[in-house]
N, C-alpha and C. Protein backbone atom coordinates (compact mmCIF):
# COMPACT_ATOMS: atom_id res chain seq x y z
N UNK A 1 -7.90 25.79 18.12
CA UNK A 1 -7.23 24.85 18.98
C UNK A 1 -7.02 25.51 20.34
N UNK A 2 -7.47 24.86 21.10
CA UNK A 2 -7.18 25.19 22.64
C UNK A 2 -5.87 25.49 23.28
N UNK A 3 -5.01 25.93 23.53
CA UNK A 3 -4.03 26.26 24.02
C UNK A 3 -4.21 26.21 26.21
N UNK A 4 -2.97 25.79 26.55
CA UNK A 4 -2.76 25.09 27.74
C UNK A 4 -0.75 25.53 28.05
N UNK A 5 -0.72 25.77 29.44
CA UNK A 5 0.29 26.21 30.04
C UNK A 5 0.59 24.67 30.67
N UNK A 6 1.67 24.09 30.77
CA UNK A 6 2.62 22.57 31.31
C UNK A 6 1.70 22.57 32.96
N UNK A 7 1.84 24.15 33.39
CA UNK A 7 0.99 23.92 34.84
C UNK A 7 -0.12 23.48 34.90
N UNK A 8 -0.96 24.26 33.81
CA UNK A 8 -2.57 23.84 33.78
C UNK A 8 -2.73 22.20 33.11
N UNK A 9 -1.76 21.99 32.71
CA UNK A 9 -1.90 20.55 32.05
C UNK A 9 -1.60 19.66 33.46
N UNK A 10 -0.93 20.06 33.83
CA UNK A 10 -0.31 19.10 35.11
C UNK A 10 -1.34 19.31 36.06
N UNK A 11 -2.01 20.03 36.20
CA UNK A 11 -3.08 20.32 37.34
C UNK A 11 -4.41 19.37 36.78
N UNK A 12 -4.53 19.53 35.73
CA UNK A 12 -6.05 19.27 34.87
C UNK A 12 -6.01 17.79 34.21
N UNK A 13 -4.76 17.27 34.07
CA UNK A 13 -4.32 16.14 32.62
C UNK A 13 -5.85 15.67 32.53
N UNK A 14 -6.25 14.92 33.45
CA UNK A 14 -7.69 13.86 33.26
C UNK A 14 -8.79 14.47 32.52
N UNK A 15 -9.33 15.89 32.82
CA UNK A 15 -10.04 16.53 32.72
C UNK A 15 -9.78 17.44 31.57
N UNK A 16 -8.62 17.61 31.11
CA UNK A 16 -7.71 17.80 29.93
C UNK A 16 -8.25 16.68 28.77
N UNK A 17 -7.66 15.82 29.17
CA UNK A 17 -7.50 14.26 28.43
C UNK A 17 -9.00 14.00 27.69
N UNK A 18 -10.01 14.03 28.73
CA UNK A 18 -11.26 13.79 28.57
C UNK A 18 -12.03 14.65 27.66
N UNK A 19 -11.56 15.89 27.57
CA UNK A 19 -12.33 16.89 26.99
C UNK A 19 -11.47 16.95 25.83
N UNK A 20 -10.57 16.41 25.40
CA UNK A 20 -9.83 15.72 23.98
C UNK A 20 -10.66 15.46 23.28
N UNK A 21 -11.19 13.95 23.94
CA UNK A 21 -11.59 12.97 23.92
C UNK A 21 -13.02 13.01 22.84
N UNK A 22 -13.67 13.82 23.96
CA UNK A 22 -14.98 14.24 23.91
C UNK A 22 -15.34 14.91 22.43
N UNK A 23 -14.68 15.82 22.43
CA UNK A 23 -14.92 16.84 21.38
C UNK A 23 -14.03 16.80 20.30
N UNK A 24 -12.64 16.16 20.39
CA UNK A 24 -11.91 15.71 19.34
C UNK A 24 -11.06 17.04 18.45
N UNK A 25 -11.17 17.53 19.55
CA UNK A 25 -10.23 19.43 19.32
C UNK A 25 -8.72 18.74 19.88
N UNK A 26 -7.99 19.12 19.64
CA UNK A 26 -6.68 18.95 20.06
C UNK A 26 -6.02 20.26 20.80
N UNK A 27 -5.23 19.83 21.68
CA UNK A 27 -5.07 21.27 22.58
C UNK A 27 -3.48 21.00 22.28
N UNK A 28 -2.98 22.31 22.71
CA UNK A 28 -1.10 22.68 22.51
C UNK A 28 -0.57 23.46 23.67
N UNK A 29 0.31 22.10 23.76
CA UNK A 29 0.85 22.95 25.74
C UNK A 29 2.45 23.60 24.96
N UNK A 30 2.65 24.64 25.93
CA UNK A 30 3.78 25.39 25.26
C UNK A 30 4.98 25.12 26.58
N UNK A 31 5.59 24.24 26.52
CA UNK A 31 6.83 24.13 27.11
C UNK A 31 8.48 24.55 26.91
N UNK A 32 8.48 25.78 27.61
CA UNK A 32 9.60 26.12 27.66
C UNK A 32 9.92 27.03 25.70
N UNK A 33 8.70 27.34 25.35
CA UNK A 33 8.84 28.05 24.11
C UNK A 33 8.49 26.68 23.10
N UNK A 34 8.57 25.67 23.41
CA UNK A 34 8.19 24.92 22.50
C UNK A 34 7.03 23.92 22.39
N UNK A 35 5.71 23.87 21.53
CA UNK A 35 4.81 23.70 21.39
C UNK A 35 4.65 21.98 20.96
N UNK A 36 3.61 21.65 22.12
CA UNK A 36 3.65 20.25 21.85
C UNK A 36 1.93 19.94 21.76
N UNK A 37 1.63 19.13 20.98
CA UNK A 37 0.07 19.00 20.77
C UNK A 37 -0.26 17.72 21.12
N UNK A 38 -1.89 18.00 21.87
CA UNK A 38 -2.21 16.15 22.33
C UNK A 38 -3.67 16.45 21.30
N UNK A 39 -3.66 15.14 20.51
CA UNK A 39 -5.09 14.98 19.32
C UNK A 39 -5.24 13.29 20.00
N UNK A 40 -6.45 13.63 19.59
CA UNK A 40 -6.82 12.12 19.47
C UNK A 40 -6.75 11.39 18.39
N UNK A 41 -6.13 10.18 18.15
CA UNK A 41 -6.06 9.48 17.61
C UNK A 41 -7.21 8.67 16.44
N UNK A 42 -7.63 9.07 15.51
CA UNK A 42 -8.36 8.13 14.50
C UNK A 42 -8.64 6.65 14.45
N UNK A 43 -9.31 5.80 14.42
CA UNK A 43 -9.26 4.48 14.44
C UNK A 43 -10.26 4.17 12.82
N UNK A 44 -9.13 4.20 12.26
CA UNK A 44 -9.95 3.98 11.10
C UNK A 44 -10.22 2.86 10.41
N UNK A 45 -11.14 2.17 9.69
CA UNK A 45 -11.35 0.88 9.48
C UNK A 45 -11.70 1.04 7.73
N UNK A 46 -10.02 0.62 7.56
CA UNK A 46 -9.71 0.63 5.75
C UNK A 46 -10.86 0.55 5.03
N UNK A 47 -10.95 -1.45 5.97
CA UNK A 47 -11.74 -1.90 5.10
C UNK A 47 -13.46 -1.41 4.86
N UNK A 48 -13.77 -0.99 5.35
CA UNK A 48 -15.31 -0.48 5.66
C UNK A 48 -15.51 0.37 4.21
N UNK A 49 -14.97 1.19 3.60
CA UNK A 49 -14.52 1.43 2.44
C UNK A 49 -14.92 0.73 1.23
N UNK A 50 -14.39 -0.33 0.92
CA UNK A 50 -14.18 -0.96 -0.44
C UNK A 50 -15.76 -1.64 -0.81
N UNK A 51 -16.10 -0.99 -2.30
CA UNK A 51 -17.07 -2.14 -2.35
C UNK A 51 -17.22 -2.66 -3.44
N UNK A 52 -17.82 -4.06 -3.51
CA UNK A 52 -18.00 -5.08 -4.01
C UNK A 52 -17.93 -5.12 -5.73
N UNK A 53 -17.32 -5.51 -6.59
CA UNK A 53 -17.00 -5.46 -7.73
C UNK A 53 -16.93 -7.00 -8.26
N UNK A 54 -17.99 -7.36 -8.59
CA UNK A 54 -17.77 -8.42 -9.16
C UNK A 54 -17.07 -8.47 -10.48
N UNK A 55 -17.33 -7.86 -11.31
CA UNK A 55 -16.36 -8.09 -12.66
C UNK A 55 -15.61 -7.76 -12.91
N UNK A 56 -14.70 -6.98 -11.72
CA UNK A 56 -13.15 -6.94 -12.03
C UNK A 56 -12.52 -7.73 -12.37
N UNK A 57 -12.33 -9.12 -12.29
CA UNK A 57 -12.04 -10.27 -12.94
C UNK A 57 -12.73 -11.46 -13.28
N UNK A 58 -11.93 -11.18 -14.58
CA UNK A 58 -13.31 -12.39 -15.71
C UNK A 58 -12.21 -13.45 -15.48
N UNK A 59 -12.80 -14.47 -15.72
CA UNK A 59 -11.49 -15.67 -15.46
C UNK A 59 -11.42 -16.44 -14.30
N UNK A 60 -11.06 -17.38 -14.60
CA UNK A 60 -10.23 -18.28 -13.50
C UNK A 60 -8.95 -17.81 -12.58
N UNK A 61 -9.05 -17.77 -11.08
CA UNK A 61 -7.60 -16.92 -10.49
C UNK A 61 -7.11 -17.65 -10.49
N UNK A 62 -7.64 -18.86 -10.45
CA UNK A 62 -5.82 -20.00 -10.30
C UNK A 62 -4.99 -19.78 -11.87
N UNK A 63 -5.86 -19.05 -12.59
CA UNK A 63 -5.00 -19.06 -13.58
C UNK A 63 -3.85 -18.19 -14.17
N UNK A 64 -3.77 -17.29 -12.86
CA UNK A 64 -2.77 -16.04 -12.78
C UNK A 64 -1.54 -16.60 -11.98
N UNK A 65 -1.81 -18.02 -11.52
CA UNK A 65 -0.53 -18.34 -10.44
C UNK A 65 0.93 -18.52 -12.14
N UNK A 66 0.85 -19.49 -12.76
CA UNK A 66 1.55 -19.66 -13.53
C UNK A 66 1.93 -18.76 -14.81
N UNK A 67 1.80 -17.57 -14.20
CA UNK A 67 1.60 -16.70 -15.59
C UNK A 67 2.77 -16.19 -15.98
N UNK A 68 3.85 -16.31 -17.32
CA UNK A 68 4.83 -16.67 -17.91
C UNK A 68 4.89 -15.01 -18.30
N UNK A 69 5.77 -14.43 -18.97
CA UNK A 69 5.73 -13.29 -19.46
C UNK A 69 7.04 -13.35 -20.29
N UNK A 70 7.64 -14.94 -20.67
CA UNK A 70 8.66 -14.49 -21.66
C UNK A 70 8.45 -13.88 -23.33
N UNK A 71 7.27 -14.59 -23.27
CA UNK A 71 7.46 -13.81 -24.51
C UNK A 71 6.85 -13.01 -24.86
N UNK A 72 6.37 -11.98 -24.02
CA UNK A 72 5.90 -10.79 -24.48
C UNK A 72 7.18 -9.62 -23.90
N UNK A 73 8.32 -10.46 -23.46
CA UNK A 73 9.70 -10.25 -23.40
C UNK A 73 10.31 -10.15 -24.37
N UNK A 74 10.41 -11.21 -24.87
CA UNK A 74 11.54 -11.14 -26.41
C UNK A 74 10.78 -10.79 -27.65
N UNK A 75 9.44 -10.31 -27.40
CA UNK A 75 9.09 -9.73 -28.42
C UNK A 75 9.52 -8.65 -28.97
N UNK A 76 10.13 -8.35 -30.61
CA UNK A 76 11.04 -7.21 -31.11
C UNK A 76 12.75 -7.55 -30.66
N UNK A 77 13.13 -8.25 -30.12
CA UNK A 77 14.27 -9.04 -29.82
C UNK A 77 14.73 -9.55 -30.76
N UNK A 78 16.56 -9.54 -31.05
CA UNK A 78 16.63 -10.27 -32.28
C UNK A 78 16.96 -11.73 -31.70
């Protein structure tokens, strides 16, 4: 990780910023003893991920709207 002085950041930010950007290294300016980091941000797209499963469900879905669960409630119940 690149390391940066508040001056050289303040002199450079754009050229700073850009070379973030670019290369996707994150740099750490040390202000006043305490260390602050600029990363670039991820844009990640969940969905791009998931794929296609048709037989995860066998069945009708409208048939999960009304779905009761008493008596696999009071089952063993006196």
């Amino acid at each position: 990780m690149k390391k940066v002085t508040l001056t050289e950041l303040s002199n450079n930010i754009e050229r700073i910023l850009d070379e973030v950007l670019e290369t996707g290294i994150p740099i750490e300016i040390n202000k006043n003893g305490k260390l602050l980091k600029i990363a670039p941000v991820e844009q990640i797209d969940k969905l791009k991920n998931l794929t296609f499963k048709p037989d995860v469900m066998r069945g009708n879905p409208d048939d999960l709207v009304n779905v009761t669960w008493e008596q696999e409630i009071n089952i063993g119940l006196p």
